[in-house]
N, C-alpha and C. Protein backbone atom coordinates (compact mmCIF):
# COMPACT_ATOMS: atom_id res chain seq x y z
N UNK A 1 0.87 -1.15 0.00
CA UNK A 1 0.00 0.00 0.00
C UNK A 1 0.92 1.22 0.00
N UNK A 2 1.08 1.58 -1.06
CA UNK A 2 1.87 2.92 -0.91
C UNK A 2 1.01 4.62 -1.67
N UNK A 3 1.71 5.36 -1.38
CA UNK A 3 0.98 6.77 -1.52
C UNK A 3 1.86 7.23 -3.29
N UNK A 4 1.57 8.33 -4.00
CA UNK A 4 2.47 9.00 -4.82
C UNK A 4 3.33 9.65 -4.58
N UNK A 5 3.79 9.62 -3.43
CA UNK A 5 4.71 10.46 -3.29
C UNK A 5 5.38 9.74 -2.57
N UNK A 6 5.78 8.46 -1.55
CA UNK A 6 6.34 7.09 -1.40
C UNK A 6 6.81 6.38 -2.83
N UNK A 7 5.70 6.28 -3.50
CA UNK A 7 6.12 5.62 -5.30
C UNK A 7 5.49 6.01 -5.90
N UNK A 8 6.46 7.17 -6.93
CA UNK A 8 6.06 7.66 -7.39
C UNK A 8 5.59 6.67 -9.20
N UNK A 9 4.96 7.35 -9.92
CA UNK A 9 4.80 6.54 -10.98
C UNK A 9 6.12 6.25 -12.03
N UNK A 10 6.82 7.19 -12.30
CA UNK A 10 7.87 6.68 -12.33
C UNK A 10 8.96 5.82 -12.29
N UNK A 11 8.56 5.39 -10.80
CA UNK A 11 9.38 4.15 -10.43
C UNK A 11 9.20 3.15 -10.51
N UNK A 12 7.43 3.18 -10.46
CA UNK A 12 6.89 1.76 -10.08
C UNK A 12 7.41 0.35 -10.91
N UNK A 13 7.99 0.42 -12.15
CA UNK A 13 8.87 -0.83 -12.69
C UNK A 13 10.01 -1.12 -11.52
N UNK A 14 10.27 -0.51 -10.62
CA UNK A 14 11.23 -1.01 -9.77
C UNK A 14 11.32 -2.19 -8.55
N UNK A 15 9.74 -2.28 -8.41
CA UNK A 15 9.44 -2.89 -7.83
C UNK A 15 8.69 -4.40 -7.78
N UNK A 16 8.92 -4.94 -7.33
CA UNK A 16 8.64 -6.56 -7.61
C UNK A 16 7.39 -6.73 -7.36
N UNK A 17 6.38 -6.32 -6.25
CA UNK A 17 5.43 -6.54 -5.81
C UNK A 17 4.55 -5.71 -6.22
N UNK A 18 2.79 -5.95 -6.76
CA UNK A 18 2.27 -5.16 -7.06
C UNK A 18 1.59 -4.13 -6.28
N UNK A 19 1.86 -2.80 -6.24
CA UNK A 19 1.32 -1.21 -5.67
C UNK A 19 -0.08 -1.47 -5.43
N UNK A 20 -0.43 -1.09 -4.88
CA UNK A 20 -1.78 -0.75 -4.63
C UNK A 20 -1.83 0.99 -3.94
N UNK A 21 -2.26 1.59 -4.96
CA UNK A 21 -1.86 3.48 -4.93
C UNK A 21 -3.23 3.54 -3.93
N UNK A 22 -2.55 4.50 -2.99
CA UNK A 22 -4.17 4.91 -2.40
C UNK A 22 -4.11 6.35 -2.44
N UNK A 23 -5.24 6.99 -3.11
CA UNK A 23 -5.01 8.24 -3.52
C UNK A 23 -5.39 8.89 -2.27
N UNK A 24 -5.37 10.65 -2.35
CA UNK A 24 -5.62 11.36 -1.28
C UNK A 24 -4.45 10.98 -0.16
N UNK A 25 -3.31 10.39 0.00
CA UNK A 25 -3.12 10.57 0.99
C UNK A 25 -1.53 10.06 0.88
N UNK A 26 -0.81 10.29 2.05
CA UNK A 26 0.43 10.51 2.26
C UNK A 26 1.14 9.48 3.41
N UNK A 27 2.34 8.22 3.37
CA UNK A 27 2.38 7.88 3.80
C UNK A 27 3.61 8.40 4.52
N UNK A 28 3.27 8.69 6.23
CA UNK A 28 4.31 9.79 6.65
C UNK A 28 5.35 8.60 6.95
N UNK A 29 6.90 9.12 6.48
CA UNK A 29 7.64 8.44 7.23
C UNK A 29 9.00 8.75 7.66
N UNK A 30 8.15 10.20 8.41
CA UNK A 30 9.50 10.64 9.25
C UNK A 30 8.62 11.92 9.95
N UNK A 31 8.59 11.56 11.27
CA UNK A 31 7.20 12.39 12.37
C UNK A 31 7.96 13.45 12.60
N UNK A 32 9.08 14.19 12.13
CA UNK A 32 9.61 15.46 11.25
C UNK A 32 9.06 16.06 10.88
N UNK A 33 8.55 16.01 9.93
CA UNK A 33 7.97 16.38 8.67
C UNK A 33 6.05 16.92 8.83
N UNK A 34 5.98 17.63 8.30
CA UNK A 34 4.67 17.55 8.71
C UNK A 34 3.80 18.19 7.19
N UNK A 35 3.13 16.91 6.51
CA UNK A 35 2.96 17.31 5.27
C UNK A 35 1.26 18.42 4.96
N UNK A 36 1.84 19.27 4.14
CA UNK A 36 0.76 20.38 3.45
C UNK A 36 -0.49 20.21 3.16
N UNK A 37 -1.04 19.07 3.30
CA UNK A 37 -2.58 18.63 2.67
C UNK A 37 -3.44 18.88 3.60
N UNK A 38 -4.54 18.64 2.58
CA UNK A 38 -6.19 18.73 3.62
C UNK A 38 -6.26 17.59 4.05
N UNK A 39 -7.28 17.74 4.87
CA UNK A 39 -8.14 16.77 5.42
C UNK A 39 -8.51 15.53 4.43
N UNK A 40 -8.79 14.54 4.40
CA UNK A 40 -9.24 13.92 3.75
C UNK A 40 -11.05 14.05 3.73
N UNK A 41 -11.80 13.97 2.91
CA UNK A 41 -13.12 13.76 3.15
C UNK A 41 -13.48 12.72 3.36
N UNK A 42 -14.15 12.08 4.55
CA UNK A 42 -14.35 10.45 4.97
C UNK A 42 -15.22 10.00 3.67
N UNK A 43 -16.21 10.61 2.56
CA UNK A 43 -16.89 10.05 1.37
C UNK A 43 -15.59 9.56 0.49
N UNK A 44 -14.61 10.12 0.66
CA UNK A 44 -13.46 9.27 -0.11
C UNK A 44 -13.22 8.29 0.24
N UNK A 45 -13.53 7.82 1.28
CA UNK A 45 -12.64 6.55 2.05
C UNK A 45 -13.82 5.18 1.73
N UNK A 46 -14.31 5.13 0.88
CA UNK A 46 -15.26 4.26 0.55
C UNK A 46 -14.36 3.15 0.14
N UNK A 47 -15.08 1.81 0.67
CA UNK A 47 -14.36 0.60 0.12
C UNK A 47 -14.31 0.71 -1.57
N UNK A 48 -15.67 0.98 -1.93
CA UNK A 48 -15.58 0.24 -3.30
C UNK A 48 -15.11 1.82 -4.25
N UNK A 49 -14.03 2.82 -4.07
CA UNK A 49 -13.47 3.43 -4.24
C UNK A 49 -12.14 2.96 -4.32
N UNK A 50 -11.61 1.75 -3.91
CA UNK A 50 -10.49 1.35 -4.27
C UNK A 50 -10.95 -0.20 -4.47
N UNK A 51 -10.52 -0.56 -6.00
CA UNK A 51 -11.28 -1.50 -6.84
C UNK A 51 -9.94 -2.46 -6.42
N UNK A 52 -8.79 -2.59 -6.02
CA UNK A 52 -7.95 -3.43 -5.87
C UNK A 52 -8.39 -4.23 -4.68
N UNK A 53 -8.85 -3.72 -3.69
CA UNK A 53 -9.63 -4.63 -2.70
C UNK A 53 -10.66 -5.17 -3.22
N UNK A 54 -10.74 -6.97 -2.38
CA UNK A 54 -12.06 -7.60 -2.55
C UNK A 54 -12.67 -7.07 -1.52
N UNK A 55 -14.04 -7.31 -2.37
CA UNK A 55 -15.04 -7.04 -1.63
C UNK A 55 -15.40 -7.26 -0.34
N UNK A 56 -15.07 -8.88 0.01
CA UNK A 56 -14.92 -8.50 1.31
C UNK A 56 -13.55 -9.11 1.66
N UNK A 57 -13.65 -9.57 2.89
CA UNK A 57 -12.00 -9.61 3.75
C UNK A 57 -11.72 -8.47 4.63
N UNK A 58 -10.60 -8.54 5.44
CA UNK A 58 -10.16 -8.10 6.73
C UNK A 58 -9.09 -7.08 6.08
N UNK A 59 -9.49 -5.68 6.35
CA UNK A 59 -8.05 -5.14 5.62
C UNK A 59 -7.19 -4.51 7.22
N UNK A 60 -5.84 -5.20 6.98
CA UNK A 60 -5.63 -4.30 8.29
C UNK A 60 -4.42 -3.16 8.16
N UNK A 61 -4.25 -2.32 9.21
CA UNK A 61 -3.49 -1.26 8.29
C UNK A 61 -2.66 -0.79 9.84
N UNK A 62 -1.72 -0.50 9.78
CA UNK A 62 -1.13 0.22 10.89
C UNK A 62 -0.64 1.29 10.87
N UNK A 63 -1.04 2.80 11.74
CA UNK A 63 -0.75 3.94 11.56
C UNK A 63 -0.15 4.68 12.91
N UNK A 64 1.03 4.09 12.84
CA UNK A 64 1.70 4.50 13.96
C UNK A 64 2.91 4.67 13.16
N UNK A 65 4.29 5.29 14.10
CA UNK A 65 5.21 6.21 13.65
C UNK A 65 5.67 4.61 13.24
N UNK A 66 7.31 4.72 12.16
CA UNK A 66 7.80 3.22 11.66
C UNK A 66 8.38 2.61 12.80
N UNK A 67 9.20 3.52 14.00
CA UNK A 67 10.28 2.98 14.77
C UNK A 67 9.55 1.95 16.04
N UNK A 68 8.48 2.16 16.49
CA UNK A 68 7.18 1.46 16.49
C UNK A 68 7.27 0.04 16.31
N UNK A 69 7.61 -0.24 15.17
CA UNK A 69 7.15 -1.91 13.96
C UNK A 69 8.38 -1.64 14.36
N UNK A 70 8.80 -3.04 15.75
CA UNK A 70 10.14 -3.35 16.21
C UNK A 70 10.32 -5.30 15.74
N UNK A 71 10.69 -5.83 15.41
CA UNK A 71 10.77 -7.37 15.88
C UNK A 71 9.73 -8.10 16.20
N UNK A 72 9.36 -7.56 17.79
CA UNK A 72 8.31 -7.99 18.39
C UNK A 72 6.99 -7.58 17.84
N UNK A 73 7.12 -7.03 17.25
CA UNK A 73 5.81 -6.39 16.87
C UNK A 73 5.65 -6.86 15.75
N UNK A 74 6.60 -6.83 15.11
CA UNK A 74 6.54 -7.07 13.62
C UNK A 74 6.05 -8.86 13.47
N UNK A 75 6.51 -9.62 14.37
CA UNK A 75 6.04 -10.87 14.95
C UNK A 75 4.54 -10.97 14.86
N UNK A 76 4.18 -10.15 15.90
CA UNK A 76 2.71 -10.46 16.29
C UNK A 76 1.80 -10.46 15.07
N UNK A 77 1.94 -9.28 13.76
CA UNK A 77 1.66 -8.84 12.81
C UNK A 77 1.47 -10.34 11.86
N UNK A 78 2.37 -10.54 12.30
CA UNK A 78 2.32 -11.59 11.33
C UNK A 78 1.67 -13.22 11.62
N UNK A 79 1.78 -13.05 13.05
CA UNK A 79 0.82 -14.05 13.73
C UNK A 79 -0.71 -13.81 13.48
N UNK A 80 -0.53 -12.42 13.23
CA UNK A 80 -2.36 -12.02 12.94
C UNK A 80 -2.54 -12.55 11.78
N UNK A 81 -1.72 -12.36 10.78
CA UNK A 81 -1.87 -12.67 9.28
C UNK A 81 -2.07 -14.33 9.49
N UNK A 82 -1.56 -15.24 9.92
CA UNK A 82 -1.61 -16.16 9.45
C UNK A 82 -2.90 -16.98 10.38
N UNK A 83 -3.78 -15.95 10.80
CA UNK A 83 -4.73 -16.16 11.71
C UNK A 83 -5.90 -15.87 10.27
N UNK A 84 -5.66 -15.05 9.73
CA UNK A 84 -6.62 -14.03 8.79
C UNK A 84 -5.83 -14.71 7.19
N UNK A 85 -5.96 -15.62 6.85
CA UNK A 85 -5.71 -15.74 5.38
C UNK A 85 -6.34 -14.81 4.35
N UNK A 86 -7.22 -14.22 4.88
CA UNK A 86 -7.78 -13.38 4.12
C UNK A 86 -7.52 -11.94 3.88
N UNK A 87 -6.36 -11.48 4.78
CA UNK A 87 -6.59 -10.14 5.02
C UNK A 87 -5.59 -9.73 3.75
């Protein structure tokens, strides 16, 4: 899940795995920084506004700073996943 300005279009042949762009928004990754945009409008945030997700399933997302996602954490994450084949 990355933003345009994380990957940009440009690059995207660089990468092995397929993007899934989520527009409107910015993935911060450096709590430095503090980026220029609006608000998002929650009518944007509609599932079936991003056609790369199925319909249904578990999407899970983590929005905390990166230094955060340590080992241990990064563990558990993945214990969830293999709890959720679906997500």
């Amino acid at each position: 899940v990355v933003d345009r300005v994380v990957a940009p279009p440009e690059y995207r042949s660089h990468f092995s795995e397929h993007l899934m762009v989520v527009p409107n928004s910015y993935f911060v990754n450096d709590h430095r920084q503090q980026p220029a945009w609006q608000d998002v409008n929650s009518k944007q945030l509609a599932r079936a506004s991003y056609k790369e997700l199925p319909a249904k399933g578990t999407l899970l997302a983590c929005f905390n700073q990166l230094y955060k996602i340590d080992p241990p954490i990064f563990k558990v994450w993945v214990g969830i996943l293999d709890k959720f084949p679906t997500a």
